[in-house]
Protein backbone atom coordinates (compact mmCIF):
# COMPACT_ATOMS: atom_id res chain seq x y z
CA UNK A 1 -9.00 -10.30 -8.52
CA UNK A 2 -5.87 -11.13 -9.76
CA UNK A 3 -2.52 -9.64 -7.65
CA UNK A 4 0.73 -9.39 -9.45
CA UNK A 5 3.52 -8.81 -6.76
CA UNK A 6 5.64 -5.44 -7.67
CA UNK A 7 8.13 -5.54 -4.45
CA UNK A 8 8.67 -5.49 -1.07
CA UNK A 9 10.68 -3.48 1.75
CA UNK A 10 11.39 -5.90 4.38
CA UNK A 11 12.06 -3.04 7.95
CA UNK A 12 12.34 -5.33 11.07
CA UNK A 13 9.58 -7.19 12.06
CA UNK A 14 7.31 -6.90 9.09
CA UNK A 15 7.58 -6.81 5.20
CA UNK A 16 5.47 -4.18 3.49
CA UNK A 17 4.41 -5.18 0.09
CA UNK A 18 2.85 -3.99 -3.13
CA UNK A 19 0.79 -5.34 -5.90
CA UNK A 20 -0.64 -4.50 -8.82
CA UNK A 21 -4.49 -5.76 -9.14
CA UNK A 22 -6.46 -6.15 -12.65
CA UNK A 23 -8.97 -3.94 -11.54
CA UNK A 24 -6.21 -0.76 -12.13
CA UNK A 25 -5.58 -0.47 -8.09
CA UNK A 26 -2.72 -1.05 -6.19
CA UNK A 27 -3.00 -3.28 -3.18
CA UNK A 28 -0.72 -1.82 -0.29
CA UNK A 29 0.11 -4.07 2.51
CA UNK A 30 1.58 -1.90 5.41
CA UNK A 31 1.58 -1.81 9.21
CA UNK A 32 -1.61 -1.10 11.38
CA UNK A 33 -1.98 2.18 12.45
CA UNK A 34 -3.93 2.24 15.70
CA UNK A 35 -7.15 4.48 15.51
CA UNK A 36 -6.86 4.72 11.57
CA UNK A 37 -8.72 1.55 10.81
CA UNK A 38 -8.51 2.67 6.79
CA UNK A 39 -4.58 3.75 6.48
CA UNK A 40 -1.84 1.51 6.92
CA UNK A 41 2.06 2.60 7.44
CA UNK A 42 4.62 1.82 4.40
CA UNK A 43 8.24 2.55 4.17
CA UNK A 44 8.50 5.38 1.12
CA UNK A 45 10.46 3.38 -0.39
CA UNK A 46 8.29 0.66 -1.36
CA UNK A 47 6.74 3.43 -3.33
CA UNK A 48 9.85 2.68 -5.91
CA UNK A 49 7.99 -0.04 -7.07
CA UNK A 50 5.10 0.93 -8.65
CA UNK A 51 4.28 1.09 -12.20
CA UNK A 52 5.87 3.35 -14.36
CA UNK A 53 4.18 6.11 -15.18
CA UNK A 54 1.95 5.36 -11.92
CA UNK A 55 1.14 6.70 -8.86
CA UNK A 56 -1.70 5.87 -5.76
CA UNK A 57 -4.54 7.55 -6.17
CA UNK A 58 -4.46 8.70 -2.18
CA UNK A 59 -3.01 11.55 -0.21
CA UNK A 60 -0.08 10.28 1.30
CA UNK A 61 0.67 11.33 4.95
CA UNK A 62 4.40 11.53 5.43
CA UNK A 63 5.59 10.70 9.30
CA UNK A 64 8.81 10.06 10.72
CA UNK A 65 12.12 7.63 9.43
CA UNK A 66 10.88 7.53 6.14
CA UNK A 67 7.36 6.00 6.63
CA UNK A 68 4.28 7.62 4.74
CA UNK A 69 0.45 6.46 6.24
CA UNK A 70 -2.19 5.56 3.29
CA UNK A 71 -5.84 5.50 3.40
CA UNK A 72 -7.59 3.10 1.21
CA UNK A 73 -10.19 0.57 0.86
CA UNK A 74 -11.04 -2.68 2.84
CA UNK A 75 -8.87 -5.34 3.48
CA UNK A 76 -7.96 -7.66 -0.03
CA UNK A 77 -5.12 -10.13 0.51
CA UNK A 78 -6.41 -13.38 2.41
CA UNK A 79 -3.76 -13.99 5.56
CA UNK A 80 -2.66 -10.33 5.09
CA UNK A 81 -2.66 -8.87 8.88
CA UNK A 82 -2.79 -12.32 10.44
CA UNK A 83 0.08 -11.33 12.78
CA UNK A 84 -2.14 -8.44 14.15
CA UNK A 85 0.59 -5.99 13.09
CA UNK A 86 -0.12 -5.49 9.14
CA UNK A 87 -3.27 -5.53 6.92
CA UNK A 88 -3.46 -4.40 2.72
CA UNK A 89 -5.81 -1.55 1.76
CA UNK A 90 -6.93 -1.39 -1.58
CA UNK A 91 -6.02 2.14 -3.18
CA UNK A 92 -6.90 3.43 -6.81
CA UNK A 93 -3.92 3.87 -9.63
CA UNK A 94 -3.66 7.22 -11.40
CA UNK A 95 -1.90 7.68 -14.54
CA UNK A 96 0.79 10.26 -15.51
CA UNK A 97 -1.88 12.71 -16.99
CA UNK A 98 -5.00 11.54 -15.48
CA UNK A 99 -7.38 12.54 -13.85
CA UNK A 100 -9.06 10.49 -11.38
């Protein structure tokens, strides 16, 4: 799989980040979220930076400060939640006037 990085939103502690894969998902590299094994915690903001015309393929779950939780797939970046505090999730890309 080959990642292209898109941006990142650097909050204290930890530095969410998004890529772009060649397999038309998004990998999503957020904080833990204790009891949610398959979501992960990302600033909306980082959300700026995908694709244009894009979106993730996922319900979004919107929580306090400006943080959204999203479910995807297994973890995809090697060394991605080696600090115990952040993992990626794999999540599909939808298209402006897609369907997926």
């Amino acid at each position: 799989m080959q990642l292209t990085f898109l941006g990142k939103s650097t909050q204290g502690g930890g530095s969410p980040i998004l890529y772009a894969t060649d397999r038309d998902t998004y990998v999503v590299q957020g904080w833990t979220v204790p009891g949610h094994e398959a979501s992960v915690e990302i600033p909306m903001r980082l959300l700026e930076y995908l694709e244009a015309n894009t979106t993730l393929a996922a319900v979004l779950h919107t929580t306090d400060h400006g943080v959204c939780r999203v479910r995807g797939s297994g973890e995809r970046r090697p060394g991605a939640g080696a600090d115990g505090h952040s993992r990626s999730r794999d999540v599909h890309r939808s298209r402006q006037g897609s369907r997926r």
